[in-house]
C-alpha atoms as a PDB file:
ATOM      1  CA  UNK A   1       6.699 -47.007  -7.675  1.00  0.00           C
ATOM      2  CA  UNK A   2       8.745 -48.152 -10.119  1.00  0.00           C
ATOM      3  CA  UNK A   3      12.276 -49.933 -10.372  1.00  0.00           C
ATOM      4  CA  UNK A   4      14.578 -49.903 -13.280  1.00  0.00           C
ATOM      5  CA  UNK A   5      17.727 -52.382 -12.915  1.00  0.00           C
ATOM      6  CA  UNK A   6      20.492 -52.804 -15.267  1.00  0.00           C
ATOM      7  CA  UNK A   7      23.120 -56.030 -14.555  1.00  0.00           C
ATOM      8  CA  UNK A   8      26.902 -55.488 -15.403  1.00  0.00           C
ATOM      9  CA  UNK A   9      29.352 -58.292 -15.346  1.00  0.00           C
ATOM     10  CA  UNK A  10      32.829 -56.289 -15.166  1.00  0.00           C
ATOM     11  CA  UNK A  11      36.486 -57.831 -16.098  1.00  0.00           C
ATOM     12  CA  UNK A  12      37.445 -58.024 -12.023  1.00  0.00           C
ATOM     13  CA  UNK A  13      40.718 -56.134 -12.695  1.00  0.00           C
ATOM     14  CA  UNK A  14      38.598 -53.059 -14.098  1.00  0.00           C
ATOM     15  CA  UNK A  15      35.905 -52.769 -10.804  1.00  0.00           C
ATOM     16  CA  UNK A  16      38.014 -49.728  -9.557  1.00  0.00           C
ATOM     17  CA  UNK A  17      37.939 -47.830 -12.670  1.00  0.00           C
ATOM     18  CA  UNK A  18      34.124 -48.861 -13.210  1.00  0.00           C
ATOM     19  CA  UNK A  19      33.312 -47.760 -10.058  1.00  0.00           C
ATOM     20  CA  UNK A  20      35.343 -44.019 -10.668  1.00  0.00           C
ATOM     21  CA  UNK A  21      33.540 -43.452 -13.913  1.00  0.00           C
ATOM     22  CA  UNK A  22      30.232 -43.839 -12.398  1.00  0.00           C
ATOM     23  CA  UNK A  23      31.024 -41.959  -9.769  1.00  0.00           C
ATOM     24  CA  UNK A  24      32.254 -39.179 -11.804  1.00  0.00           C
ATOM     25  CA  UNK A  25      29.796 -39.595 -14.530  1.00  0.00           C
ATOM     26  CA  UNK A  26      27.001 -36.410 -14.708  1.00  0.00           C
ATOM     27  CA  UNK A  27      24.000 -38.297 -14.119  1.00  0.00           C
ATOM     28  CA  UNK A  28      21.664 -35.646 -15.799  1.00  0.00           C
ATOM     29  CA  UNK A  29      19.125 -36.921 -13.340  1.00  0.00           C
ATOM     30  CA  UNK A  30      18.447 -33.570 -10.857  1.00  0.00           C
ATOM     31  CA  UNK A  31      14.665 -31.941 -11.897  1.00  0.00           C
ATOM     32  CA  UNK A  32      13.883 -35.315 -14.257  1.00  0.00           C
ATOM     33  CA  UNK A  33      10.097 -35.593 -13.276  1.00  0.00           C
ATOM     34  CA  UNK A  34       9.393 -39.012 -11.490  1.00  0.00           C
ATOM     35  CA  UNK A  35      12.559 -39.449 -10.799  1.00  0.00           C
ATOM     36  CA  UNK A  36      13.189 -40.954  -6.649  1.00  0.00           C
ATOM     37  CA  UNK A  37      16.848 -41.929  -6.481  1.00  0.00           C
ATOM     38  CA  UNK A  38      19.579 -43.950  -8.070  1.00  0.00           C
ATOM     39  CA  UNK A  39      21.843 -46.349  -6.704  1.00  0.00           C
ATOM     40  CA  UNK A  40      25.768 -48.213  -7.863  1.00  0.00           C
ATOM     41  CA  UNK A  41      25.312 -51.544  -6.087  1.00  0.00           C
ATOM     42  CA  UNK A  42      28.247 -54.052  -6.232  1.00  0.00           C
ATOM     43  CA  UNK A  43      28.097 -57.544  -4.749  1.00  0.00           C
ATOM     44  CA  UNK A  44      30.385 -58.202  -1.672  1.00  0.00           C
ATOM     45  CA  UNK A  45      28.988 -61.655  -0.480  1.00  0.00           C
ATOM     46  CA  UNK A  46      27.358 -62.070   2.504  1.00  0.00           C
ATOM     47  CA  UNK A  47      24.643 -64.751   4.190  1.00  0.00           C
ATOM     48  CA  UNK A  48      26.743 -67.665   2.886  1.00  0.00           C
ATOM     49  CA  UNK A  49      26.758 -66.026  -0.749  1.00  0.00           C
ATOM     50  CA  UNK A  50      30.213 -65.607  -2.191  1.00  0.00           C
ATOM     51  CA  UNK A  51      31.630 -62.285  -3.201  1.00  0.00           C
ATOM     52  CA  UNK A  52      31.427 -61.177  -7.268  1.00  0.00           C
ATOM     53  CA  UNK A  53      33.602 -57.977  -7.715  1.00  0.00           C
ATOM     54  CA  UNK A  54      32.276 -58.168 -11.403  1.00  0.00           C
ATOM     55  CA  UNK A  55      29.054 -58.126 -10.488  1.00  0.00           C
ATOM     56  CA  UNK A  56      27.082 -54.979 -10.023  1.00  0.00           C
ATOM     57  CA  UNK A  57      23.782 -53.528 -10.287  1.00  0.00           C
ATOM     58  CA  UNK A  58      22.414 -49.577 -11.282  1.00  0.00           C
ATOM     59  CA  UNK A  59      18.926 -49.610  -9.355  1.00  0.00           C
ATOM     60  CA  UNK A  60      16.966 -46.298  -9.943  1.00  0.00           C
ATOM     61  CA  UNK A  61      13.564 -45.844  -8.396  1.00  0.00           C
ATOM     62  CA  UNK A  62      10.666 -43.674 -10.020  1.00  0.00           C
ATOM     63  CA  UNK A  63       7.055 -42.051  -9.325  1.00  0.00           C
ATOM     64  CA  UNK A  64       5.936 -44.783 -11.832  1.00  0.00           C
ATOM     65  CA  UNK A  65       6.941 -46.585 -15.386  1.00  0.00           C
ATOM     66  CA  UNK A  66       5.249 -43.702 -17.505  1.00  0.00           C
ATOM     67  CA  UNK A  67       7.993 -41.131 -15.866  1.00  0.00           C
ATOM     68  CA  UNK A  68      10.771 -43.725 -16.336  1.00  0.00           C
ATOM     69  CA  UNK A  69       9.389 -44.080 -19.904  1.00  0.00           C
ATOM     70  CA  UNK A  70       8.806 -40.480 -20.171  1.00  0.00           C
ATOM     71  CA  UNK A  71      13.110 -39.945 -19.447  1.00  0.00           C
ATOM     72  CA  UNK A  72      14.252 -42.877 -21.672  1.00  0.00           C
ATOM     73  CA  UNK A  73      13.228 -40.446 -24.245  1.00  0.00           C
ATOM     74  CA  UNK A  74      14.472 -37.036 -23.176  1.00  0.00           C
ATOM     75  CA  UNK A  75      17.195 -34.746 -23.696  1.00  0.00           C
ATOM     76  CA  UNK A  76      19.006 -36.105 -20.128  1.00  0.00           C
ATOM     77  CA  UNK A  77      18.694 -39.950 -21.163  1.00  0.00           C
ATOM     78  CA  UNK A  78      20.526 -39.051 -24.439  1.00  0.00           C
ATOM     79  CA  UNK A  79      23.245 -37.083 -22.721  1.00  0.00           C
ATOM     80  CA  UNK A  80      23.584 -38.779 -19.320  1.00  0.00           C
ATOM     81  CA  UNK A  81      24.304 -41.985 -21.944  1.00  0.00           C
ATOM     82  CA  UNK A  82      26.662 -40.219 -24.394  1.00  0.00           C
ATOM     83  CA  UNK A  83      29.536 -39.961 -21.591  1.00  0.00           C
ATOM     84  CA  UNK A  84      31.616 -42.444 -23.023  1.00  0.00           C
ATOM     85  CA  UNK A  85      32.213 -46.164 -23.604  1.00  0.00           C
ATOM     86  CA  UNK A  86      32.801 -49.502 -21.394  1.00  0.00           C
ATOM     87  CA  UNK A  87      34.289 -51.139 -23.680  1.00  0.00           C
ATOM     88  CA  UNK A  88      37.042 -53.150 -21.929  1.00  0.00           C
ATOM     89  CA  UNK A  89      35.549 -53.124 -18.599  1.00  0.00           C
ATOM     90  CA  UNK A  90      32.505 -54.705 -19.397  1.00  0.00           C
ATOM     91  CA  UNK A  91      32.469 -58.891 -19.810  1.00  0.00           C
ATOM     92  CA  UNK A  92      29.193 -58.428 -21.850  1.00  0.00           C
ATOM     93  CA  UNK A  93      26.154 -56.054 -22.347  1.00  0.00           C
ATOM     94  CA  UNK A  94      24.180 -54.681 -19.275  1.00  0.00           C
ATOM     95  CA  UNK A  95      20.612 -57.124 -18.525  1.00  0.00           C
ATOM     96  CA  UNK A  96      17.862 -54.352 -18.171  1.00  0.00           C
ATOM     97  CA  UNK A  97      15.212 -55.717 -15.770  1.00  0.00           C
ATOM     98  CA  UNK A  98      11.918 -53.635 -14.869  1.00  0.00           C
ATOM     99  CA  UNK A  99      10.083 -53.800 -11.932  1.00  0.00           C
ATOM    100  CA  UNK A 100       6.390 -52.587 -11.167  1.00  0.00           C
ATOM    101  CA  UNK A 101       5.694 -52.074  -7.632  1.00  0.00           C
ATOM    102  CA  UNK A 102       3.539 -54.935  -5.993  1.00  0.00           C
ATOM    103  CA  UNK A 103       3.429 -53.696  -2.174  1.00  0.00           C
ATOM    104  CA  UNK A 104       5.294 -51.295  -0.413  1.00  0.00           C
ATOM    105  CA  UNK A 105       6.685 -50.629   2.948  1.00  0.00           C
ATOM    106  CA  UNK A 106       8.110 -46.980   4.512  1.00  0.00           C
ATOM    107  CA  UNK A 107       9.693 -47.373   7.838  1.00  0.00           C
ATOM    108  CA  UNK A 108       8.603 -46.468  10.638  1.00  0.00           C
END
């Protein structure tokens, strides 16, 4: 398995709308080979941690780095990334940060 992360800080004021356009956004994702699932995660606090609405996370889980490789260069990267701009509701660029699965865990 293999995780693919990308770190947005967004201007506070602009979570709402951030949170519409990916949620209306054609993710281009449906039939990509390796492809597991994809998640919008957004930082509400918790365990003594204190809440960031600017900070979110995209989290998309693959079959293994080759197929996430293999759809950074396809037809669906290009277009699922051509849907527009940020600009304004971003406080910076996205981190990218790549995981390789070390042990894993179904339940039960």
């Amino acid at each position: 398995m293999f995780v693919a992360m990308n770190r947005f800080k967004v201007v506070p004021e602009k979570a709402e709308e951030f949170e519409r356009i990916w949620r209306e956004r054609e993710t281009h994702l449906d039939g990509v080979p390796g492809f597991l699932r994809f998640a919008l995660l957004r930082n509400d606090g918790g365990h003594g941690t204190a809440a960031d609405p600017g900070d979110y996370i995209s989290h998309s889980t693959w079959a293994s780095r080759e197929a996430f490789a293999a759809w950074t260069e396809s037809d669906a990267f290009r277009k699922g990334h051509a849907q527009g701009s940020l600009m304004g509701i971003l406080q910076g660029p996205p981190v990218v940060t790549l995981y390789d699965s070390v042990i894993e865990q179904d339940a039960r």
